[in-house]
C-alpha atoms as a PDB file:
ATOM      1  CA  UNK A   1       5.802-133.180  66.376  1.00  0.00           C
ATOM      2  CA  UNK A   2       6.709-132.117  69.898  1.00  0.00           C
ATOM      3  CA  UNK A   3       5.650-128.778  71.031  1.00  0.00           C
ATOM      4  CA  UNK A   4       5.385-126.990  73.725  1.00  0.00           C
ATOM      5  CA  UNK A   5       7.825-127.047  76.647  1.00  0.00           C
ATOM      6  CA  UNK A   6       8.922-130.345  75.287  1.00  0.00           C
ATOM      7  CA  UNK A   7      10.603-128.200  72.434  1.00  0.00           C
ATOM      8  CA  UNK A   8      13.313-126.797  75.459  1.00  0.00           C
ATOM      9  CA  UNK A   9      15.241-129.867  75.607  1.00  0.00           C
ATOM     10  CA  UNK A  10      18.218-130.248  77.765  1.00  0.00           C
ATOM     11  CA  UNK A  11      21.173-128.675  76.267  1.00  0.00           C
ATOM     12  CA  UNK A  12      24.402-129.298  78.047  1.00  0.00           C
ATOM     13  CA  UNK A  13      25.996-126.239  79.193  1.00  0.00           C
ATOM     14  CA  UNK A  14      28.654-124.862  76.248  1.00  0.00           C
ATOM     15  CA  UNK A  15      27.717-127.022  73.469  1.00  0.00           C
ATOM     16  CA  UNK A  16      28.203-125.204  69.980  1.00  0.00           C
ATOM     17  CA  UNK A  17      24.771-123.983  68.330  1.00  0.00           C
ATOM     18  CA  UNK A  18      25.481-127.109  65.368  1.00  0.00           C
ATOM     19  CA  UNK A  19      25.691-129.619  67.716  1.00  0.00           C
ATOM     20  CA  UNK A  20      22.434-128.281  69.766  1.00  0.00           C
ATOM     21  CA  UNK A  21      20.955-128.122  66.047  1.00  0.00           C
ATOM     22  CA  UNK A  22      22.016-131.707  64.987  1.00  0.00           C
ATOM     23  CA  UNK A  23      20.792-132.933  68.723  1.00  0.00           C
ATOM     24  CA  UNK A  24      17.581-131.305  68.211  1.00  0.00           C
ATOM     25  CA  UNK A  25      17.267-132.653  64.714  1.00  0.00           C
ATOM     26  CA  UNK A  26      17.985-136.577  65.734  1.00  0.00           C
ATOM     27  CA  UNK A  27      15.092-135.806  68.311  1.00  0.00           C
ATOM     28  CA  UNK A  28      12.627-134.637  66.055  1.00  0.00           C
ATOM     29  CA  UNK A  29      14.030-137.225  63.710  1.00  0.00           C
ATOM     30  CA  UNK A  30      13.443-140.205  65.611  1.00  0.00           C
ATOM     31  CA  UNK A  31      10.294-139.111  67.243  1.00  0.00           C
ATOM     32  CA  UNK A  32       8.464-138.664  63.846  1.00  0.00           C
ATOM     33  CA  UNK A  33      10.524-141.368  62.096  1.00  0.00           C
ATOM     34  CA  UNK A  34      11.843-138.721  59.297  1.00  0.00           C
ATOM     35  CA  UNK A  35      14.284-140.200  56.619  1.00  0.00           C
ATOM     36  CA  UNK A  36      17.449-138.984  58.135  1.00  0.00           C
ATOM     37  CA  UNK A  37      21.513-139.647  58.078  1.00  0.00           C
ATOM     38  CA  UNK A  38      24.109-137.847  60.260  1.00  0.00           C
ATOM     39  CA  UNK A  39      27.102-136.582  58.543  1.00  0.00           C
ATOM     40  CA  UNK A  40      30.831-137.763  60.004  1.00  0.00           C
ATOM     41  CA  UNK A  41      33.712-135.464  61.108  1.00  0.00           C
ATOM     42  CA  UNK A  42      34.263-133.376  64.557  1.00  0.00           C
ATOM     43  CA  UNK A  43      30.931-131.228  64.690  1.00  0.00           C
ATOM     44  CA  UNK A  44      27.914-134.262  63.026  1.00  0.00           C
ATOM     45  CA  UNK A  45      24.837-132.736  61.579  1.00  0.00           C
ATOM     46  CA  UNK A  46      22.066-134.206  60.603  1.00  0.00           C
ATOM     47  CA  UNK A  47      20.866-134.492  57.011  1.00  0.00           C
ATOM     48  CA  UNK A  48      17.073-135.268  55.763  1.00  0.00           C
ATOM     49  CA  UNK A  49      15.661-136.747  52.934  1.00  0.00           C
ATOM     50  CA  UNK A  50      12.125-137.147  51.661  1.00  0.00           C
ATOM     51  CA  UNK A  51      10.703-140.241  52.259  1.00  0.00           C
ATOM     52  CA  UNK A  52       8.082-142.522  50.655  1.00  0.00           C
ATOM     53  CA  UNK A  53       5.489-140.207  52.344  1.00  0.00           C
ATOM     54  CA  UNK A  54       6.816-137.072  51.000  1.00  0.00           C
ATOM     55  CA  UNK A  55       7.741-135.960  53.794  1.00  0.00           C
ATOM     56  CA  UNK A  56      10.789-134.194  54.685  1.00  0.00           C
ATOM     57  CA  UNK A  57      12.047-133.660  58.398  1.00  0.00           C
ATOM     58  CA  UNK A  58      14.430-130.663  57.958  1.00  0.00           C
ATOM     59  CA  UNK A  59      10.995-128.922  56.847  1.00  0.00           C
ATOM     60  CA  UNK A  60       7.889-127.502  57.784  1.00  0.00           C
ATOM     61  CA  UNK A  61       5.098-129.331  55.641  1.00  0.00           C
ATOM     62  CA  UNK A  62       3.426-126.925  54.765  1.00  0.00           C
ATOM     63  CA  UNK A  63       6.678-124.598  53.762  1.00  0.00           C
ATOM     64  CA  UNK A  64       7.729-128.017  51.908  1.00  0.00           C
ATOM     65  CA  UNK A  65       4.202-128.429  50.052  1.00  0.00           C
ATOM     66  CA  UNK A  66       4.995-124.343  48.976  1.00  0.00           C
ATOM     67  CA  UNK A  67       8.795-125.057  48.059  1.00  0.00           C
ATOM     68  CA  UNK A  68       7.638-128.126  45.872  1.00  0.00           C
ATOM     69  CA  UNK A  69       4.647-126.181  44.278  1.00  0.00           C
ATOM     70  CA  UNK A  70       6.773-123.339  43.073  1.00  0.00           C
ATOM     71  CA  UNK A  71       9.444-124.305  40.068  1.00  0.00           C
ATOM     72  CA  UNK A  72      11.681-121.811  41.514  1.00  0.00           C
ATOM     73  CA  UNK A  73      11.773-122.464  44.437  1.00  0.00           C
ATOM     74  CA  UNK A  74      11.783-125.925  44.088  1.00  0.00           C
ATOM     75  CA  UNK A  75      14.859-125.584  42.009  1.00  0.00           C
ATOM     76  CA  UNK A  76      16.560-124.649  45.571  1.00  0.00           C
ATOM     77  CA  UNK A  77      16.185-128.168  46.680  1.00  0.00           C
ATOM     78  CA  UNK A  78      18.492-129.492  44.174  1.00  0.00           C
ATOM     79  CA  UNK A  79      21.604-128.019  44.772  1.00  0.00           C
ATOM     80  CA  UNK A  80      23.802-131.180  45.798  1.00  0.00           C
ATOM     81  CA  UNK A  81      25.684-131.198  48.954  1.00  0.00           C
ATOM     82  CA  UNK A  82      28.946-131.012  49.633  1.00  0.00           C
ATOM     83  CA  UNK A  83      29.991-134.166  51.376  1.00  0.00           C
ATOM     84  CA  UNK A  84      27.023-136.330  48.877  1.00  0.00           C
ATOM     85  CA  UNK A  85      29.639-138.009  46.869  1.00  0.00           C
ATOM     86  CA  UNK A  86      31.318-139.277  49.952  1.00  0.00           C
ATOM     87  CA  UNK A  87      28.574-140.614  51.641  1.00  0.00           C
ATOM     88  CA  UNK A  88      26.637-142.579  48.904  1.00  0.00           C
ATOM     89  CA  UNK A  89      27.689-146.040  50.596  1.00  0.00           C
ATOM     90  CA  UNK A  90      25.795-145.162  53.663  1.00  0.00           C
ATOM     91  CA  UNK A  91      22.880-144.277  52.195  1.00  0.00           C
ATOM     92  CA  UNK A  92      20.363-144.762  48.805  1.00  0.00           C
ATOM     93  CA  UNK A  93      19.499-140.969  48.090  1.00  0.00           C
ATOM     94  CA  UNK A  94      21.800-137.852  47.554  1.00  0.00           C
ATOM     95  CA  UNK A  95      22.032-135.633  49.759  1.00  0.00           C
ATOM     96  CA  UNK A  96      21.484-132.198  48.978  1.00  0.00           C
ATOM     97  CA  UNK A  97      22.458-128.667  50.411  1.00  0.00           C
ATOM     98  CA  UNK A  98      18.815-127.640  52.209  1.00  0.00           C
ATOM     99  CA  UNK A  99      18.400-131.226  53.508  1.00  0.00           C
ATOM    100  CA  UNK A 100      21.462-130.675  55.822  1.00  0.00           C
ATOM    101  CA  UNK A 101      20.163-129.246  59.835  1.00  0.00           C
ATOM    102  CA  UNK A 102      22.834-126.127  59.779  1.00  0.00           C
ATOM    103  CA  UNK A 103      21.428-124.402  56.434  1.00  0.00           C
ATOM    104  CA  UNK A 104      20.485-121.266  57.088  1.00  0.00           C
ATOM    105  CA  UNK A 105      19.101-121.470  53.592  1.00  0.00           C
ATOM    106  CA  UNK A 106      16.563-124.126  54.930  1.00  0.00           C
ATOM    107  CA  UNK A 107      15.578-121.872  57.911  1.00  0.00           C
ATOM    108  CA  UNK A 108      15.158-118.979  55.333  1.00  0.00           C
ATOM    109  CA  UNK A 109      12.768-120.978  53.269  1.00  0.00           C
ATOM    110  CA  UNK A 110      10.765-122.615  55.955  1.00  0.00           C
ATOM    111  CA  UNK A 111      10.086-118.991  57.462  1.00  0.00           C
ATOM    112  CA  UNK A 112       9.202-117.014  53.654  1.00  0.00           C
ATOM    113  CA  UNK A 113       7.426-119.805  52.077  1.00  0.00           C
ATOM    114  CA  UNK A 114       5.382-120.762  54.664  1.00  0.00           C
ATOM    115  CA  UNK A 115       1.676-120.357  52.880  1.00  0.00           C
ATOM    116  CA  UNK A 116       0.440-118.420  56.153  1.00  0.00           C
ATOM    117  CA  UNK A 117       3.317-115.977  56.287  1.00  0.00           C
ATOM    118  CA  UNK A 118       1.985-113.306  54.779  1.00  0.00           C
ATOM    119  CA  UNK A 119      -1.535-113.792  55.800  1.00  0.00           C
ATOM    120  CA  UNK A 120      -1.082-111.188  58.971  1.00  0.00           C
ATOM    121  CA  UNK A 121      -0.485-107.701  58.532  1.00  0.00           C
ATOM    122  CA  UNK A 122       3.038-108.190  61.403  1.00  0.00           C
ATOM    123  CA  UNK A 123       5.881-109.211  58.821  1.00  0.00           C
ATOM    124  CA  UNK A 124       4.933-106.879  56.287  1.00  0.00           C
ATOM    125  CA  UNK A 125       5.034-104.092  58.318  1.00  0.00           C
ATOM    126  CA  UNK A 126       7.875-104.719  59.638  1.00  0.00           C
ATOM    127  CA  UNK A 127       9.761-104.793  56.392  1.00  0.00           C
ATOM    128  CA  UNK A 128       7.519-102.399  54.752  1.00  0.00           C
ATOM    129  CA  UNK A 129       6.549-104.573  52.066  1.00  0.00           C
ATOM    130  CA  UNK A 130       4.118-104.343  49.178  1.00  0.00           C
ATOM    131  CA  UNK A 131       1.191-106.872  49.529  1.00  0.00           C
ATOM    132  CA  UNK A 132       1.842-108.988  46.513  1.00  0.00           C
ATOM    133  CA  UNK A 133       5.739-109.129  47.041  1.00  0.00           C
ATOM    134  CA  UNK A 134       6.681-112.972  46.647  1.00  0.00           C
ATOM    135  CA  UNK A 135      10.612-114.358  47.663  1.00  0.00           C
ATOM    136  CA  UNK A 136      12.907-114.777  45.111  1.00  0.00           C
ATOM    137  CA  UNK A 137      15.887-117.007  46.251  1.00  0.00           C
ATOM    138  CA  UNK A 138      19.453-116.966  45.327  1.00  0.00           C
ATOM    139  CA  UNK A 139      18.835-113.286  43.669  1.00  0.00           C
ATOM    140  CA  UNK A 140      21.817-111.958  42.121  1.00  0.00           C
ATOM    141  CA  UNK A 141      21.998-107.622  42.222  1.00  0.00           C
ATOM    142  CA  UNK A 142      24.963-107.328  40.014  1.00  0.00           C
ATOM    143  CA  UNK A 143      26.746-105.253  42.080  1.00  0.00           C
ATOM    144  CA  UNK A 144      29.155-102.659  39.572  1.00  0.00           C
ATOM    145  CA  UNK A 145      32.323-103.289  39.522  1.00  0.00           C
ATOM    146  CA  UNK A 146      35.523-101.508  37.919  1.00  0.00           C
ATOM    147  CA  UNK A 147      35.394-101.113  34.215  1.00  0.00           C
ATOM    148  CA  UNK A 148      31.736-101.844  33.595  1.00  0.00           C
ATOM    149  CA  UNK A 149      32.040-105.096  35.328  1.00  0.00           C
ATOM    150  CA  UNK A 150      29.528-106.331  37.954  1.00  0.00           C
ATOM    151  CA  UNK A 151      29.754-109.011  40.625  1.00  0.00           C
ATOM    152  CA  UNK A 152      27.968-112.430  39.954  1.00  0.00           C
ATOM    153  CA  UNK A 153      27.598-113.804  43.737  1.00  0.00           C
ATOM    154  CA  UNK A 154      24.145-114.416  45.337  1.00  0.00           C
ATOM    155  CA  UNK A 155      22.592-112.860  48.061  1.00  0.00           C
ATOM    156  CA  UNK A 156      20.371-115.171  49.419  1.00  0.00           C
ATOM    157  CA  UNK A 157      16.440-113.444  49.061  1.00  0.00           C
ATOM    158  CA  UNK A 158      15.533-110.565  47.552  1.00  0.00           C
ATOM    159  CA  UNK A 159      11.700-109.809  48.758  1.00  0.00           C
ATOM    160  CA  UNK A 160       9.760-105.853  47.036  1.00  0.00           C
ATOM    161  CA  UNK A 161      12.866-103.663  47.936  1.00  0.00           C
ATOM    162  CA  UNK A 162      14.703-105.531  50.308  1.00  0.00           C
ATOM    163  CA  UNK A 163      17.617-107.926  50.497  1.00  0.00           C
ATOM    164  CA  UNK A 164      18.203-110.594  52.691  1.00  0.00           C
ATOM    165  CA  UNK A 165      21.484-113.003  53.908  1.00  0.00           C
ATOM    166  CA  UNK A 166      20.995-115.355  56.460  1.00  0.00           C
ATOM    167  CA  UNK A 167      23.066-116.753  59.005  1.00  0.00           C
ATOM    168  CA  UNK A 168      22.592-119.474  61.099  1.00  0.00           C
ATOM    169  CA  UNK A 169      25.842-121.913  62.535  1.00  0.00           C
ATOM    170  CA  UNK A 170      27.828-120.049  59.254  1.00  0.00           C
ATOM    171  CA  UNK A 171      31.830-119.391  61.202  1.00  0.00           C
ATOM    172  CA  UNK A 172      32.173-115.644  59.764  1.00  0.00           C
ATOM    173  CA  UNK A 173      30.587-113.083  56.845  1.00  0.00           C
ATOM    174  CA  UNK A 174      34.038-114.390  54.928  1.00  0.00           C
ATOM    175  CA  UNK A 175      37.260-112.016  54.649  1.00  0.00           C
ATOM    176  CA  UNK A 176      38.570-110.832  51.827  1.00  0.00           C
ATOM    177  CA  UNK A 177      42.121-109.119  50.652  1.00  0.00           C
ATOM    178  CA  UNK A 178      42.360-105.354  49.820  1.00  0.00           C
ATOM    179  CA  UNK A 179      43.007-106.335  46.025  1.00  0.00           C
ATOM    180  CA  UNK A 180      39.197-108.117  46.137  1.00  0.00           C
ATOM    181  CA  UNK A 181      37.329-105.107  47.435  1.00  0.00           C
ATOM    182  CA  UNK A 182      38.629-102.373  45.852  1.00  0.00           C
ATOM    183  CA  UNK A 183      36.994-104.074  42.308  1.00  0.00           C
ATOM    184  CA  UNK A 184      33.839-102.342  43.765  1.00  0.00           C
ATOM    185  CA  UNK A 185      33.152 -99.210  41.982  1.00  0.00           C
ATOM    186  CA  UNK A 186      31.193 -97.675  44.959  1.00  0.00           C
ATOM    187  CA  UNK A 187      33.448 -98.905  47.195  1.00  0.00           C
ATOM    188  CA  UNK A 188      34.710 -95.768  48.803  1.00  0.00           C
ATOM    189  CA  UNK A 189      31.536 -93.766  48.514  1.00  0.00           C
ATOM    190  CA  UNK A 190      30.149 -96.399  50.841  1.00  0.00           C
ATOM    191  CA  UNK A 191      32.579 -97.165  53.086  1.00  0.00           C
ATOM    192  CA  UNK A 192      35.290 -95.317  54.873  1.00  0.00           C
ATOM    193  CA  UNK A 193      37.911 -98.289  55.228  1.00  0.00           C
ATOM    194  CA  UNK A 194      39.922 -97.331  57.785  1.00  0.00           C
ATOM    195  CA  UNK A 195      37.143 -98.420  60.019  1.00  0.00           C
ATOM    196  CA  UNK A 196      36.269-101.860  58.576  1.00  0.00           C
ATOM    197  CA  UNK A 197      37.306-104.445  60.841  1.00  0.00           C
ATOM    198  CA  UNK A 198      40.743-106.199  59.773  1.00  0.00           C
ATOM    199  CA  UNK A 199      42.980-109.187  60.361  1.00  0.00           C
ATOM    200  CA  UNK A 200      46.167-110.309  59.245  1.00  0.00           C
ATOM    201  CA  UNK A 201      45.714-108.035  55.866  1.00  0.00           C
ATOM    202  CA  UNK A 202      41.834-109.136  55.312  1.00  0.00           C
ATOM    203  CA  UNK A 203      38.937-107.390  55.615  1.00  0.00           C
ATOM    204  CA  UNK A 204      36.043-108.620  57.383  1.00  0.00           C
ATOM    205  CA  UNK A 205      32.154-108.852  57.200  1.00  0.00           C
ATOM    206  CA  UNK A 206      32.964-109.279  52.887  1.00  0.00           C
ATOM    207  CA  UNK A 207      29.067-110.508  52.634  1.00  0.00           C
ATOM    208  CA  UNK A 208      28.161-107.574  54.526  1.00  0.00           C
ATOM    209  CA  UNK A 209      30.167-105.118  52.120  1.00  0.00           C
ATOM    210  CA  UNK A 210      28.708-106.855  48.702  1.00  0.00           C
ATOM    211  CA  UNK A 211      25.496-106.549  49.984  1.00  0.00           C
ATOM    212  CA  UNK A 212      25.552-102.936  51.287  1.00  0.00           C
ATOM    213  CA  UNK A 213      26.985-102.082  47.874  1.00  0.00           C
ATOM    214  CA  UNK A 214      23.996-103.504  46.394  1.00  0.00           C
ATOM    215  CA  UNK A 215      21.559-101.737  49.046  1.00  0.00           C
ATOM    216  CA  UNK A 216      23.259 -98.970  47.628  1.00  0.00           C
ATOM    217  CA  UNK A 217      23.384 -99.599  44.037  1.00  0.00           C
ATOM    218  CA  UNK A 218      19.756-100.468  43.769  1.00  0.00           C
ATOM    219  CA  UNK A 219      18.274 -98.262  46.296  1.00  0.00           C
ATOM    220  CA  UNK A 220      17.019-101.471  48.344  1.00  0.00           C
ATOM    221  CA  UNK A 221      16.903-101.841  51.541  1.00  0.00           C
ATOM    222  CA  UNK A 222      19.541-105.014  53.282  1.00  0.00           C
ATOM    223  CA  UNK A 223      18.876-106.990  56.166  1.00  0.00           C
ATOM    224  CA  UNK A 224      20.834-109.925  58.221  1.00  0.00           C
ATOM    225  CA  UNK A 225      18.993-112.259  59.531  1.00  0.00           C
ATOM    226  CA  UNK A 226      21.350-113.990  61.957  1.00  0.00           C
ATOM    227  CA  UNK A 227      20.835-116.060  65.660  1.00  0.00           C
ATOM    228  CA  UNK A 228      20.738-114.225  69.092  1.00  0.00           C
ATOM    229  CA  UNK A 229      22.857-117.240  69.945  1.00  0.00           C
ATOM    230  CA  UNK A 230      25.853-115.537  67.921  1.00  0.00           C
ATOM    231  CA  UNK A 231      26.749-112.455  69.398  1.00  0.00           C
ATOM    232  CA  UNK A 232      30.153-112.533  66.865  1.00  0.00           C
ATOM    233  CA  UNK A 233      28.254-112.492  63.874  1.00  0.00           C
ATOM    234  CA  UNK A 234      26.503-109.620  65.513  1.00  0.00           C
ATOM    235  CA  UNK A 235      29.195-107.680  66.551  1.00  0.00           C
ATOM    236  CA  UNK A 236      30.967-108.157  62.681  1.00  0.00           C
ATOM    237  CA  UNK A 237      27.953-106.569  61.723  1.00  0.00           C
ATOM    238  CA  UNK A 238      27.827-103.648  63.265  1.00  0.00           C
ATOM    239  CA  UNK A 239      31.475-102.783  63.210  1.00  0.00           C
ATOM    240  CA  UNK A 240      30.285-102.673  59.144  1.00  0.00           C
ATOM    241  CA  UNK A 241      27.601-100.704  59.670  1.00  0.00           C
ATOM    242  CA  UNK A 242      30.048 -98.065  61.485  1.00  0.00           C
ATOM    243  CA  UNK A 243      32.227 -97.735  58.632  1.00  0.00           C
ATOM    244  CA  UNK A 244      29.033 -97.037  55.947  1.00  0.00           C
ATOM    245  CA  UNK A 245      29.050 -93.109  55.375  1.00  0.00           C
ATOM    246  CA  UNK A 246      25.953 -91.829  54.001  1.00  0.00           C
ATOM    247  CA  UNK A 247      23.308 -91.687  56.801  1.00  0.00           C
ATOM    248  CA  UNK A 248      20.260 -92.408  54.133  1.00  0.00           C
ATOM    249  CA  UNK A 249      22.152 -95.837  53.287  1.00  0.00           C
ATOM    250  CA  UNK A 250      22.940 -96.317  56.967  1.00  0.00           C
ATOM    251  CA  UNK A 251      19.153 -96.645  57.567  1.00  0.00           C
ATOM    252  CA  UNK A 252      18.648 -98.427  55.248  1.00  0.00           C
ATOM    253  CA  UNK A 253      20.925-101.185  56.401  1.00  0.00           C
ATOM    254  CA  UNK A 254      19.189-103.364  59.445  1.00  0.00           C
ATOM    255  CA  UNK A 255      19.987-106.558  61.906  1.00  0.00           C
ATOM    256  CA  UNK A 256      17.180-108.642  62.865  1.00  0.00           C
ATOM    257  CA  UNK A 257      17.607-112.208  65.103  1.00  0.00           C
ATOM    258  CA  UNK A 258      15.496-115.101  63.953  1.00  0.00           C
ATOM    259  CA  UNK A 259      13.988-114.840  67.485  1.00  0.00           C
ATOM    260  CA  UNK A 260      12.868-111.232  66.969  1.00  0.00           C
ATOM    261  CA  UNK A 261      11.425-112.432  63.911  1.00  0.00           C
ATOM    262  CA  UNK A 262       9.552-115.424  65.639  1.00  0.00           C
ATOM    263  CA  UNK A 263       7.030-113.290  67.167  1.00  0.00           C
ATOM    264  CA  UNK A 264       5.407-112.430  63.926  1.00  0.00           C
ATOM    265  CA  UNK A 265       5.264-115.789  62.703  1.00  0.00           C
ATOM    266  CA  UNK A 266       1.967-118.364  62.952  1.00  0.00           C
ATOM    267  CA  UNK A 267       1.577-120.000  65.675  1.00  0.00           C
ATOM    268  CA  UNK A 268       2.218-123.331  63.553  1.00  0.00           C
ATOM    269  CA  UNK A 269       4.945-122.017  62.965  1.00  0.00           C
ATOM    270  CA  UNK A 270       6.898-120.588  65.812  1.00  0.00           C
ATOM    271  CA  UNK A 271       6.205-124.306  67.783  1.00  0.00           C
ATOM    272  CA  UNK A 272       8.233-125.912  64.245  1.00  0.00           C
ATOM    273  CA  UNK A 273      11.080-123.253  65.206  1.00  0.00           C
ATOM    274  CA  UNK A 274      10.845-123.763  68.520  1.00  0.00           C
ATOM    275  CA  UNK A 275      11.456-127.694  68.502  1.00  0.00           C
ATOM    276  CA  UNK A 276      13.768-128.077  65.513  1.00  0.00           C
ATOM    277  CA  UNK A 277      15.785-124.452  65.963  1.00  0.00           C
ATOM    278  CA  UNK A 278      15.743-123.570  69.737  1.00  0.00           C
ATOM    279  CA  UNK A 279      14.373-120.402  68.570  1.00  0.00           C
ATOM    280  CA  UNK A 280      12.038-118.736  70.785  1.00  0.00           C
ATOM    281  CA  UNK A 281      10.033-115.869  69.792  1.00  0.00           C
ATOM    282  CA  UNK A 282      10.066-114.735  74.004  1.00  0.00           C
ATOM    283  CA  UNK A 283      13.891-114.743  73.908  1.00  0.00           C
END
């Protein structure tokens, strides 16, 4: 793998964050001869596959060896991709959702199942968690809905008392009409809507709302982990966050930048990031 400042390659000035992620990925790609494909249409990515090594270039091997070693989180790997049908003349395997450079899903598992994650005391103080807390991907809270109903969307790892949704090269938190929302039960004890950021009827940040709501429901606490490269995504957030109305849930309710989080990764670790993700825990 390249490290060090060989992992700040040139990146033309302007270039979208998925095209600096697919570059970076055909680099790493070619220079450790990873199983690989890039995708067609306006903005390529790059998708991996395991190869006859086991190996697999869109992870870290030792998150990999984890991810394989654990049935449920294994089970994560399998989830087919969208474009796989398409594409089976160009290739012999099927491409899958985490094998694709852009997941933020990938990055997510790469960082939590990393055996040496939890080894340090850093990342579990900073999320205040319990010692023998282990991921759990793809958690569903059940957040209540009208009429004894509850909502059966994802959020993508719960982790002790804390949610997580990650966003990487993702265009938005997804909008959603009035009708949609208001089938939250708790949907106006949380949220004063007249602030919620809207356009052309919808209301934006809808990720952000389901997953306060289930903060909020379950007494957890919710965190976005999103780039310092996206400053929309950030400001969506916290035009949310302004419209949440008790305090206590308001603190409960955090941003944190795959960079910030860098810093209290191994050192293993932080180079993989560095290379395949252009993050930098000094940024």
């Amino acid at each position: 793998m390249l490290l060090g400042e060989q992992s700040r390659i040139d990146v033309p000035h302007g270039i979208s964050l998925r095209n600096e992620l697919a570059l970076r990925s055909l680099n790493l790609a070619k220079a450790c001869g990873y199983l690989h494909e890039r995708t067609d249409g306006q903005i390529p990515s790059i998708v991996f596959g395991r190869d006859e090594q086991g190996r697999h270039g869109n992870f870290h091997h030792d998150s990999y060896e984890s991810i394989c070693a654990n049935a449920a989180w294994a089970k994560r790997l399998g989830k087919v991709h969208t474009a796989s049908r398409r594409m089976r003349v160009r290739c012999d395997w099927q491409w899958k959702e985490l094998d694709c450079s852009n997941s933020s899903d990938a990055l997510l598992m790469n960082i939590f199942c990393h055996p040496r994650v939890f080894a340090g005391r850093s990342i579990r103080s900073l999320f205040q968690m319990e010692r023998d807390a282990e991921p759990e991907f793809g958690f569903r809270p059940r957040v209540p809905l009208h009429r004894g109903m509850t909502d059966c969307t994802e959020v993508d790892m719960r982790i002790g008392e804390l949610l997580v949704e990650a966003k990487l090269t993702e265009s938005h938190f997804q909008w959603a009409s009035p009708k949609l929302i208001s089938r939250y039960r708790d949907l106006e004890a949380v949220f004063d809507c007249s602030e919620l950021p809207i356009r052309n009827g919808k209301y934006g940040g809808y990720q952000l709302l389901r997953c306060a709501l289930a903060a909020h429901a379950l007494g957890c606490s919710f965190c976005v982990f999103c780039d310092a490269r996206r400053p929309d995504l950030i400001e969506v957030w916290y035009a949310v966050l302004r419209a949440v109305r008790p305090v206590e849930l308001r603190c409960r309710l955090k941003l944190l930048t795959w960079q910030e989080l860098a810093v209290t990764l191994p050192r293993e670790l932080q180079e993989f990031l560095a290379v395949k993700y252009g993050i930098f825990g000094d940024v």
